[in-house]
C-alpha atoms as a PDB file:
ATOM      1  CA  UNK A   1       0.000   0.000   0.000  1.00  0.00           C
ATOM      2  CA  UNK A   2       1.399   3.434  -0.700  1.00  0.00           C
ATOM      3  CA  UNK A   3       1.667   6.128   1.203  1.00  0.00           C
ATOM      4  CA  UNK A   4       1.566   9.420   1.187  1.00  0.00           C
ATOM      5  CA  UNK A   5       4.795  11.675   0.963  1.00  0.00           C
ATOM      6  CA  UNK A   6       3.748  12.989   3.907  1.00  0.00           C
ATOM      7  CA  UNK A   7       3.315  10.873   6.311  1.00  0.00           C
ATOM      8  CA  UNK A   8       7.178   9.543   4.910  1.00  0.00           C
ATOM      9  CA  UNK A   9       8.479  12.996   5.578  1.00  0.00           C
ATOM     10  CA  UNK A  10       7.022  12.920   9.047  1.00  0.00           C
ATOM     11  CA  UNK A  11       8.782   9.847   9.281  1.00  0.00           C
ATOM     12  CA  UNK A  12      12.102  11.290   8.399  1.00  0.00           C
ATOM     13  CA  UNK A  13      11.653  14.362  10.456  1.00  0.00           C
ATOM     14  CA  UNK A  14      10.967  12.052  14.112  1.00  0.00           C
ATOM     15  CA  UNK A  15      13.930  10.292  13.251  1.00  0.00           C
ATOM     16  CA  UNK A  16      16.085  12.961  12.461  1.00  0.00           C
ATOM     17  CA  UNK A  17      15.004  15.740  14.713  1.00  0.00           C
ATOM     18  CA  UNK A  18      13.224  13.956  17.451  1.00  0.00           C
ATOM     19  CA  UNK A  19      15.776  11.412  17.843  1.00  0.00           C
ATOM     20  CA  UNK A  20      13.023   8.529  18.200  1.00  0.00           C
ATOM     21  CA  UNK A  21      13.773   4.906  17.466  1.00  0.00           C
ATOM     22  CA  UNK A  22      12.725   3.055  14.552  1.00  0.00           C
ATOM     23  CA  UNK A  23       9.986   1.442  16.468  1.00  0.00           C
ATOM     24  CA  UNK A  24       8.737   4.865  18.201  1.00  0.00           C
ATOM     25  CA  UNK A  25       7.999   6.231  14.572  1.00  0.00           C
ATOM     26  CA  UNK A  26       6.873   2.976  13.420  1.00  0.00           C
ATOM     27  CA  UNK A  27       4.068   3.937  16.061  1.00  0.00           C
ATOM     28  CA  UNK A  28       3.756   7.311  15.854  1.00  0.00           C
ATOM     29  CA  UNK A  29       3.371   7.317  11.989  1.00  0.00           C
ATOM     30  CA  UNK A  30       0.958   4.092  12.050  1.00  0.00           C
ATOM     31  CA  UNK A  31       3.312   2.018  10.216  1.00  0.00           C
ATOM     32  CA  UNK A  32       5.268  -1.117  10.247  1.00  0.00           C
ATOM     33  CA  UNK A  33       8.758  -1.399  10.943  1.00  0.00           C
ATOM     34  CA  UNK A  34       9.682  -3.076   7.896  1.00  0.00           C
ATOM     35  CA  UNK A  35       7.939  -0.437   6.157  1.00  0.00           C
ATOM     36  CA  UNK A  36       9.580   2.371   7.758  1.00  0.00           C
ATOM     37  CA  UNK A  37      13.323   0.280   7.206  1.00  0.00           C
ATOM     38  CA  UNK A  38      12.481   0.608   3.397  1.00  0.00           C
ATOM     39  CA  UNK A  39      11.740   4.033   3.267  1.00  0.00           C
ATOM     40  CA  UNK A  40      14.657   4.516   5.069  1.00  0.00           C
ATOM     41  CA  UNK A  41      16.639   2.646   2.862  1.00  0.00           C
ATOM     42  CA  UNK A  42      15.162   4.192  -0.109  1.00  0.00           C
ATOM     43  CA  UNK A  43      15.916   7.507   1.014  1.00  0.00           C
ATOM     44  CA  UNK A  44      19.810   6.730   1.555  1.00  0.00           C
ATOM     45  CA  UNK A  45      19.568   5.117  -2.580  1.00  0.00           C
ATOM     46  CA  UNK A  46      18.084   8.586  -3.850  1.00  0.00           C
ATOM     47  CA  UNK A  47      21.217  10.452  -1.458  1.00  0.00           C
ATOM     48  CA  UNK A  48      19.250  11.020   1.369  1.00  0.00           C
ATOM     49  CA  UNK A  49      20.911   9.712   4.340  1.00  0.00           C
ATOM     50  CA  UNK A  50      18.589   9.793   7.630  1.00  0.00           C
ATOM     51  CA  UNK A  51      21.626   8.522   9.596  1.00  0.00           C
ATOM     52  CA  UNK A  52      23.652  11.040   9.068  1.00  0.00           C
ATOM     53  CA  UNK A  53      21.008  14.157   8.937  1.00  0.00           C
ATOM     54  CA  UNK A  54      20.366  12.802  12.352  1.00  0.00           C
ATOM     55  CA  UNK A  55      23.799  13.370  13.478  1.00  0.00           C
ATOM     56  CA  UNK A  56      23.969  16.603  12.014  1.00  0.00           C
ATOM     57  CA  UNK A  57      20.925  17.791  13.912  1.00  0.00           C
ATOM     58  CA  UNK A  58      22.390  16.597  17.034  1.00  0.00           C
ATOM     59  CA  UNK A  59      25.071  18.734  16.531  1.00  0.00           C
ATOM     60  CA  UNK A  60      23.834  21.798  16.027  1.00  0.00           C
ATOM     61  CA  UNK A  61      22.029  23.926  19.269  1.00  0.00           C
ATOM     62  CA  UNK A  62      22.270  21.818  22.226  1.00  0.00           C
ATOM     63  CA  UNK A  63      23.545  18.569  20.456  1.00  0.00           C
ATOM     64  CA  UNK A  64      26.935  20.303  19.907  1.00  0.00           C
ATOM     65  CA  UNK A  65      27.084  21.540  23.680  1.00  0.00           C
ATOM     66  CA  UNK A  66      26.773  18.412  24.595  1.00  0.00           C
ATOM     67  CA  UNK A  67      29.345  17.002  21.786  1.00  0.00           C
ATOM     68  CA  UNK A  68      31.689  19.093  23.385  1.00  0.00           C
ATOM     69  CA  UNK A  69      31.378  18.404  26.820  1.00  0.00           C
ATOM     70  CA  UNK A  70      31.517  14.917  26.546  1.00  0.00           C
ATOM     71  CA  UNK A  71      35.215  15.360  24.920  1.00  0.00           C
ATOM     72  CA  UNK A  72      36.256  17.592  27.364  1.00  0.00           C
ATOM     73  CA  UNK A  73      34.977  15.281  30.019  1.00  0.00           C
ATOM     74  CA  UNK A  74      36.968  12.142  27.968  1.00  0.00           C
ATOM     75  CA  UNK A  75      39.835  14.518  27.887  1.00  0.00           C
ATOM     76  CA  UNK A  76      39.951  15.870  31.396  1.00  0.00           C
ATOM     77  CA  UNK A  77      40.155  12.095  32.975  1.00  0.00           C
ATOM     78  CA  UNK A  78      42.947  11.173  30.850  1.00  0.00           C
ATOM     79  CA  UNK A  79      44.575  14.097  31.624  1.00  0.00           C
ATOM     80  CA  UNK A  80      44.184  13.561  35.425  1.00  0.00           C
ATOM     81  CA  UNK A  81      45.005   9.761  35.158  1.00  0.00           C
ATOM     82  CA  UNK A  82      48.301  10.415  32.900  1.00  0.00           C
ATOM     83  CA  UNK A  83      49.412  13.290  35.434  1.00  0.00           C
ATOM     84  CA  UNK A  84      48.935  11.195  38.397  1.00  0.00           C
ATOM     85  CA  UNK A  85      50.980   8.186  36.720  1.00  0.00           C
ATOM     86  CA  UNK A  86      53.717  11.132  35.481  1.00  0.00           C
ATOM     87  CA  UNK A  87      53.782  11.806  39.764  1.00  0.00           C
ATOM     88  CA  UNK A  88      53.893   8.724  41.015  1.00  0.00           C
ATOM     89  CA  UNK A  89      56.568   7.426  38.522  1.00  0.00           C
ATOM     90  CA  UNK A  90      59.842   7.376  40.926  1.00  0.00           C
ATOM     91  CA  UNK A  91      61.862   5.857  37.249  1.00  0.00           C
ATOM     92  CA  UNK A  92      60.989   9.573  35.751  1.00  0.00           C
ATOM     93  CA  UNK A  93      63.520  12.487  36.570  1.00  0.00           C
ATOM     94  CA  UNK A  94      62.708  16.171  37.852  1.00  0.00           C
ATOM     95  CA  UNK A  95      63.398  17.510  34.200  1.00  0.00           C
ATOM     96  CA  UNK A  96      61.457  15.496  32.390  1.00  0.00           C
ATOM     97  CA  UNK A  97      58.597  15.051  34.912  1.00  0.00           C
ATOM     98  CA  UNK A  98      58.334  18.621  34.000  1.00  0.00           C
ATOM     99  CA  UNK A  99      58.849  18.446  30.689  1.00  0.00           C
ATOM    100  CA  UNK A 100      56.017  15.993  30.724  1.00  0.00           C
ATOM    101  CA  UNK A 101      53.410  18.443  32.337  1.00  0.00           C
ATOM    102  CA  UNK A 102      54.061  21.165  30.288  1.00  0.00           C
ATOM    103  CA  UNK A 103      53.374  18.701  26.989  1.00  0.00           C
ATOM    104  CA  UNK A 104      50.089  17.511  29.288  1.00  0.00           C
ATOM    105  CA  UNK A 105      49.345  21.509  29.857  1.00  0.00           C
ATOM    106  CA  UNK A 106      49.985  22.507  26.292  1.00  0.00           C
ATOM    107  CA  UNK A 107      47.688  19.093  25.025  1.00  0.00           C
ATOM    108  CA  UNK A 108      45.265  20.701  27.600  1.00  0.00           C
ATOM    109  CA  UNK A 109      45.120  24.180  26.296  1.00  0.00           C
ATOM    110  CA  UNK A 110      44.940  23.149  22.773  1.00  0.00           C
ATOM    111  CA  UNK A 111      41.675  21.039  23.601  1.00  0.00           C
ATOM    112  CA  UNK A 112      40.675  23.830  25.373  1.00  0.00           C
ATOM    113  CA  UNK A 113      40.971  25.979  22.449  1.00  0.00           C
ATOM    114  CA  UNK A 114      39.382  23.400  20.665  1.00  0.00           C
ATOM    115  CA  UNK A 115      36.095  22.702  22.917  1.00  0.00           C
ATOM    116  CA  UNK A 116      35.673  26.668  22.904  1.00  0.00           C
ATOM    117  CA  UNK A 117      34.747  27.291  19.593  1.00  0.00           C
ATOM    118  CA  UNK A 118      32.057  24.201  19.959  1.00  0.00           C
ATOM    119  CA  UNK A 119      30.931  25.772  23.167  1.00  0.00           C
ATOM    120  CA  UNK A 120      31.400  29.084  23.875  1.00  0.00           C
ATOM    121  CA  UNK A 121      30.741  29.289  27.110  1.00  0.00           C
ATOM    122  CA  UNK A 122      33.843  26.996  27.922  1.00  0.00           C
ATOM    123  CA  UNK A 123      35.769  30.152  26.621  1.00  0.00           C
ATOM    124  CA  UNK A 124      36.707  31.494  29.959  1.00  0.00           C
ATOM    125  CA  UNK A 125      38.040  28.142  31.084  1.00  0.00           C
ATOM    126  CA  UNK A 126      40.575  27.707  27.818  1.00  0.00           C
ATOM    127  CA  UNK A 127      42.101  31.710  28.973  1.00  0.00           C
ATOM    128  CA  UNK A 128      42.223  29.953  32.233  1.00  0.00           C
ATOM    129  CA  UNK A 129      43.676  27.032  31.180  1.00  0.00           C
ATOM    130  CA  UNK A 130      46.155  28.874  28.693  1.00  0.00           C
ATOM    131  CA  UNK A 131      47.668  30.378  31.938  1.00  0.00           C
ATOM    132  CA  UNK A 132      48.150  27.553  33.352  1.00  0.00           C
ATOM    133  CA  UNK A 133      50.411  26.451  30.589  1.00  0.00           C
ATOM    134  CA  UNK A 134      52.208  29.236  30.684  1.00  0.00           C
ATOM    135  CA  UNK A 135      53.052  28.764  34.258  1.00  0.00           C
ATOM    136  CA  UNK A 136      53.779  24.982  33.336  1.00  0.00           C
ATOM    137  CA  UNK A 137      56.275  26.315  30.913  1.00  0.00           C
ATOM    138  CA  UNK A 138      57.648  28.441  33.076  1.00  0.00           C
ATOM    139  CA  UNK A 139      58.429  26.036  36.079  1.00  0.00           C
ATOM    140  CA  UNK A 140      60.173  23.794  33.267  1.00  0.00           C
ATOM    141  CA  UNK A 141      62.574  26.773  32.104  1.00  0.00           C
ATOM    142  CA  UNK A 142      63.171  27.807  35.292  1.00  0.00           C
ATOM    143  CA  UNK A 143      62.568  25.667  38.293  1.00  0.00           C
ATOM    144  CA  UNK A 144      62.582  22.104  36.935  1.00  0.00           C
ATOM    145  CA  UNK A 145      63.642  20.672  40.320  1.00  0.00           C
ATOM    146  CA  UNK A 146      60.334  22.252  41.323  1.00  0.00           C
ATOM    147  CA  UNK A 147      58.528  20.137  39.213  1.00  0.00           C
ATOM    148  CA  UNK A 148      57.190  17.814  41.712  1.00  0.00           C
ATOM    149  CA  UNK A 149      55.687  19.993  43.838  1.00  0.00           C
ATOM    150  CA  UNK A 150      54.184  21.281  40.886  1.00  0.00           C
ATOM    151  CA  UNK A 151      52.715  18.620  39.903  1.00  0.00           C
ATOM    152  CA  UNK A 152      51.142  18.083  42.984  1.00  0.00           C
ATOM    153  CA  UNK A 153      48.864  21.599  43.071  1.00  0.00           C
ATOM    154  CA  UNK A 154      48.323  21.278  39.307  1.00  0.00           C
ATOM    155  CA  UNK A 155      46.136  18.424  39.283  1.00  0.00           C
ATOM    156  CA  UNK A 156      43.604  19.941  42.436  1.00  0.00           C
ATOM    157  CA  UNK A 157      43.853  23.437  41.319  1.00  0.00           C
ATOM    158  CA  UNK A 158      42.687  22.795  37.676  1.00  0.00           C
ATOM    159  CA  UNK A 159      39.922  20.949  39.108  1.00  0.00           C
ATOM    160  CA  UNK A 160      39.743  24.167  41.006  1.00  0.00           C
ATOM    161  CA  UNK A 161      39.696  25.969  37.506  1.00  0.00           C
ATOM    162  CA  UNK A 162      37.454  24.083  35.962  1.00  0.00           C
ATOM    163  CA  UNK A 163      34.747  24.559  39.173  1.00  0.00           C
ATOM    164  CA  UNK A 164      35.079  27.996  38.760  1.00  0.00           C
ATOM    165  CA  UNK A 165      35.181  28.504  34.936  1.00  0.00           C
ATOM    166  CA  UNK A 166      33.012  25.519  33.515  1.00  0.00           C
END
């Protein structure tokens, strides 16, 4: 039985902007699954790809805020985890411990830099964060025996930062 164009393009649009599963629509639109698998499928022969205007759409307004956060979040545990193996690491010397954070801090500041422009609220804690890589870089120039200690208020005082910034 065919249906009308409409009731298709409904179909499309929960999927895409409403995020619903295949089932959900298969409901909504009083059709069967299999049905609503071949339009589907038809759509991504004639270019139309529901997958990825889905993805799209999740990425723009609130999507891509939460795009973002979810890398910085990603990003912000392995930074903590490799910066408390760089500290416990007895093997690793002074100098390179530091040289180690400031790579970590400069990594940091990049994604920082990165996660801004997808969220600009997050723009206060990349200056924030760009500081603190300056300081890292700093401390390795000129107080590498220093950077232990370092180190050690780095890891609490960006979670500091990012309380008071994100």
């Amino acid at each position: 039985m065919a249906h009308p164009q409409e009731k298709i393009s409904a179909a499309r649009g929960a999927y895409v902007y409403e995020a619903l599963t295949m089932d959900a629509i298969a409901r909504k639109c009083n059709v069967s699954a299999g049905t609503l698998a071949r339009w589907k499928k038809a759509a991504l022969a004639d270019g139309d790809d529901w997958d990825r205007a889905r993805a799209a759409a999740r990425l723009s307004g609130q999507g891509a805020e939460a795009v973002t956060q979810a890398v910085l979040e990603d990003f912000v545990l392995l930074f903590q985890s490799t910066l408390t193996e760089v500290k416990a690491d007895k093997q690793i010397k002074a100098l390179a411990k530091a040289e180690v954070i400031s790579r970590l801090s400069d990594a940091y500041n990049k994604t920082m830099s990165a996660v801004a422009k997808g969220n600009p609220k997050l723009n206060k804690l990349a200056v924030a964060m760009e500081v603190l890589q300056a300081l890292a870089e700093f401390v390795r120039q000129h107080y590498p025996k220093h950077a232990n200690a370092f180190g050690e208020i780095l890891e609490p005082f960006g979670e500091e930062i990012a309380k008071s910034y994100g």
